[in-house]
N, C-alpha and C. Protein backbone atom coordinates (compact mmCIF):
# COMPACT_ATOMS: atom_id res chain seq x y z
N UNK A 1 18.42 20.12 1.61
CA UNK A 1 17.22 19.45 1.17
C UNK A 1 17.54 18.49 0.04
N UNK A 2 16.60 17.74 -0.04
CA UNK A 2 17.16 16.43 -1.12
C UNK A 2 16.13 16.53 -2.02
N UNK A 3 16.15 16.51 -3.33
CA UNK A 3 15.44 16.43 -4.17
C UNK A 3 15.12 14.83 -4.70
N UNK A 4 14.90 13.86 -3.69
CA UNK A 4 15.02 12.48 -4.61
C UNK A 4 13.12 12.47 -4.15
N UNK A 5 12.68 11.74 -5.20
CA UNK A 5 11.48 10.80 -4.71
C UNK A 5 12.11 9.81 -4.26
N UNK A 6 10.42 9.57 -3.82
CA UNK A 6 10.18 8.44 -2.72
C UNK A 6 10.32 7.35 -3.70
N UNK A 7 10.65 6.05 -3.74
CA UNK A 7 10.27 4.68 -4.62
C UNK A 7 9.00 4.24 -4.83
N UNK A 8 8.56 3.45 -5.86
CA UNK A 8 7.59 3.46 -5.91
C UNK A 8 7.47 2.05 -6.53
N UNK A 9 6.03 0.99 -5.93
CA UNK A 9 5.82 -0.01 -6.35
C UNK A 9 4.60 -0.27 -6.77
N UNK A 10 4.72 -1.43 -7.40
CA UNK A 10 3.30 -1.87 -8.26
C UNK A 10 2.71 -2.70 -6.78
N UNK A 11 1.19 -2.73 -7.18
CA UNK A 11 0.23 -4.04 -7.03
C UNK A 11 1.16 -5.11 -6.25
N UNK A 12 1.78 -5.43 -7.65
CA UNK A 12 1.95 -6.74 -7.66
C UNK A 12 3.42 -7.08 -6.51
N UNK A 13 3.91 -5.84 -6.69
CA UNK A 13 5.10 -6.55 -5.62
C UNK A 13 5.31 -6.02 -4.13
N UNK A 14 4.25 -5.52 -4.18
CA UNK A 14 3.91 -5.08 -2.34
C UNK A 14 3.05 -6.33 -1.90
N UNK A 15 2.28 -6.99 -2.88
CA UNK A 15 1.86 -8.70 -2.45
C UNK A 15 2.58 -9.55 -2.25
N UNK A 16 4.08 -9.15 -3.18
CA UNK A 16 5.17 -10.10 -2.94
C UNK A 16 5.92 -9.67 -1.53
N UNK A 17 5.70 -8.50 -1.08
CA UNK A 17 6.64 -8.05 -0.07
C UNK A 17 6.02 -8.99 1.12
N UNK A 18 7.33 -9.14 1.95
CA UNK A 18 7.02 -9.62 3.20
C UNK A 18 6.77 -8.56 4.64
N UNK A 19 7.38 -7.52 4.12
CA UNK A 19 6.71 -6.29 5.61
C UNK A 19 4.77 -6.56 5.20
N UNK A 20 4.21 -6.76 4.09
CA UNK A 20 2.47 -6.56 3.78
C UNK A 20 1.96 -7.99 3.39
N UNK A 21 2.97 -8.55 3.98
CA UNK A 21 2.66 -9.77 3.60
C UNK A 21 1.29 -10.33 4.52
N UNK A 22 0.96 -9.72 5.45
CA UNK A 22 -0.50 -9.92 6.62
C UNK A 22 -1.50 -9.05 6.32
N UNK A 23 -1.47 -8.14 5.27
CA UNK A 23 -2.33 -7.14 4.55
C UNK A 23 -2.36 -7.26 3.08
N UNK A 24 -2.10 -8.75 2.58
CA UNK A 24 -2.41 -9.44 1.00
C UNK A 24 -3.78 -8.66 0.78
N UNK A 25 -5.04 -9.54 1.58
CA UNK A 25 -5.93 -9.27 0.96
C UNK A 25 -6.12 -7.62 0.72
N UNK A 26 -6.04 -6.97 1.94
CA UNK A 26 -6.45 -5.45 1.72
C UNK A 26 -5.52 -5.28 0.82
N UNK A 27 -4.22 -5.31 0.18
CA UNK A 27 -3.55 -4.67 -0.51
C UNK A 27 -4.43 -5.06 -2.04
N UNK A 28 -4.64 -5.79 -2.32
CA UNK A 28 -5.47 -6.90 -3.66
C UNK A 28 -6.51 -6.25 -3.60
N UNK A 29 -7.51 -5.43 -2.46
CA UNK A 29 -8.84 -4.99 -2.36
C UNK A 29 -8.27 -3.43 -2.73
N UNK A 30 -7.48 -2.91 -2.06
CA UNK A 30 -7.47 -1.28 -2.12
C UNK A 30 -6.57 -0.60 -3.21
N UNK A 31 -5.64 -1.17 -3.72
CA UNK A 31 -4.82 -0.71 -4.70
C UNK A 31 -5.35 -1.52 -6.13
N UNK A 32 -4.75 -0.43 -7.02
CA UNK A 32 -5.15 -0.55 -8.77
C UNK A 32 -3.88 -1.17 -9.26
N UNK A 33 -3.91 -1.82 -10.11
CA UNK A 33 -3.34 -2.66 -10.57
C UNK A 33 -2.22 -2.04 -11.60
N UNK A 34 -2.70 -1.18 -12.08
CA UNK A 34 -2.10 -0.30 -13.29
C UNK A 34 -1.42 0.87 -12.29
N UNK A 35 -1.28 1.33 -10.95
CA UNK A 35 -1.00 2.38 -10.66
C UNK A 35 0.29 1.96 -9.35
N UNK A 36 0.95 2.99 -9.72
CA UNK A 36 2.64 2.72 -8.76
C UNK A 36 2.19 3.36 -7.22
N UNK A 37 2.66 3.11 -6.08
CA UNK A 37 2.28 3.40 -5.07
C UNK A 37 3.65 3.58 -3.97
N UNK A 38 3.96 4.61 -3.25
CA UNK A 38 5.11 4.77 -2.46
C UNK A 38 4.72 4.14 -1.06
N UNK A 39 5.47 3.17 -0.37
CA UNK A 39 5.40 2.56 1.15
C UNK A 39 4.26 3.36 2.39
N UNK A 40 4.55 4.56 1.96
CA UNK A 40 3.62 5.54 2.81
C UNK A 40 2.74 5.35 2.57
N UNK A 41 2.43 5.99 1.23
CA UNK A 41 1.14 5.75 0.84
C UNK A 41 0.16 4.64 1.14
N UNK A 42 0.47 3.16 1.05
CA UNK A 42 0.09 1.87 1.19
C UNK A 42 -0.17 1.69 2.33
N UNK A 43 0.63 1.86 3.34
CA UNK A 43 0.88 2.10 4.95
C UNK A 43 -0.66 3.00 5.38
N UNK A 44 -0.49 4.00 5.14
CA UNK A 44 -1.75 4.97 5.19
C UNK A 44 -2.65 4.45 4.47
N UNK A 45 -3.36 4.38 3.39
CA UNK A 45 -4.59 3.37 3.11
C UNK A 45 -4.91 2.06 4.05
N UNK A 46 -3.85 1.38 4.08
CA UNK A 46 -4.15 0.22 4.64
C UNK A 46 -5.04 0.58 6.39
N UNK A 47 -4.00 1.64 7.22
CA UNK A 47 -4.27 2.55 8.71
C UNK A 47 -5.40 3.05 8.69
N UNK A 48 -5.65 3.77 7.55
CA UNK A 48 -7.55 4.48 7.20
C UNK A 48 -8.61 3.43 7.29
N UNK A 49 -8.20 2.43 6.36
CA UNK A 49 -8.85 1.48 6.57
C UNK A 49 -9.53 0.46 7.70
N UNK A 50 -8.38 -0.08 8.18
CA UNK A 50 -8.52 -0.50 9.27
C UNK A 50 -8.78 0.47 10.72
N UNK A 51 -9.54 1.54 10.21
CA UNK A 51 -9.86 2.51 11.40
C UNK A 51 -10.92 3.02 11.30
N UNK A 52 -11.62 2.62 10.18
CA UNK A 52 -13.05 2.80 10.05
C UNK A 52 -13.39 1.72 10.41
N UNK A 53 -15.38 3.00 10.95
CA UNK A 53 -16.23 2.66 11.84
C UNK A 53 -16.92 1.48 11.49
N UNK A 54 -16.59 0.30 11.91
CA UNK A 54 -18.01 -0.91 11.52
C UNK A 54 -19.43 -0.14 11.48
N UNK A 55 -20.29 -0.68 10.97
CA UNK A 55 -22.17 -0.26 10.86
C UNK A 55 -22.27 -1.24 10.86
């Protein structure tokens, strides 16, 4: 078993990334600015998101 965390990025440079680079706006709408976030994590918000029900 490996004891490493996962990496973790800001806001600001998962806007810079080019894998989320087609999910700017949701990333700018759903994540905090002040708070670090692991690939998964972002990945999954973004999937929740885009899988809810229109009204």
């Amino acid at each position: 078993m490996s004891n490493q965390k996962a990496a973790t990025y800001t806001k600001d440079q998962f806007l810079l990334s080019i894998k989320f680079a087609k999910h700017k706006d949701l990333i700018n709408a759903l994540l905090n600015k002040d708070e670090k976030y692991t690939t998964s994590q972002v990945e999954k918000l973004i999937n929740d998101f885009l899988k809810k029900v229109v009204k």
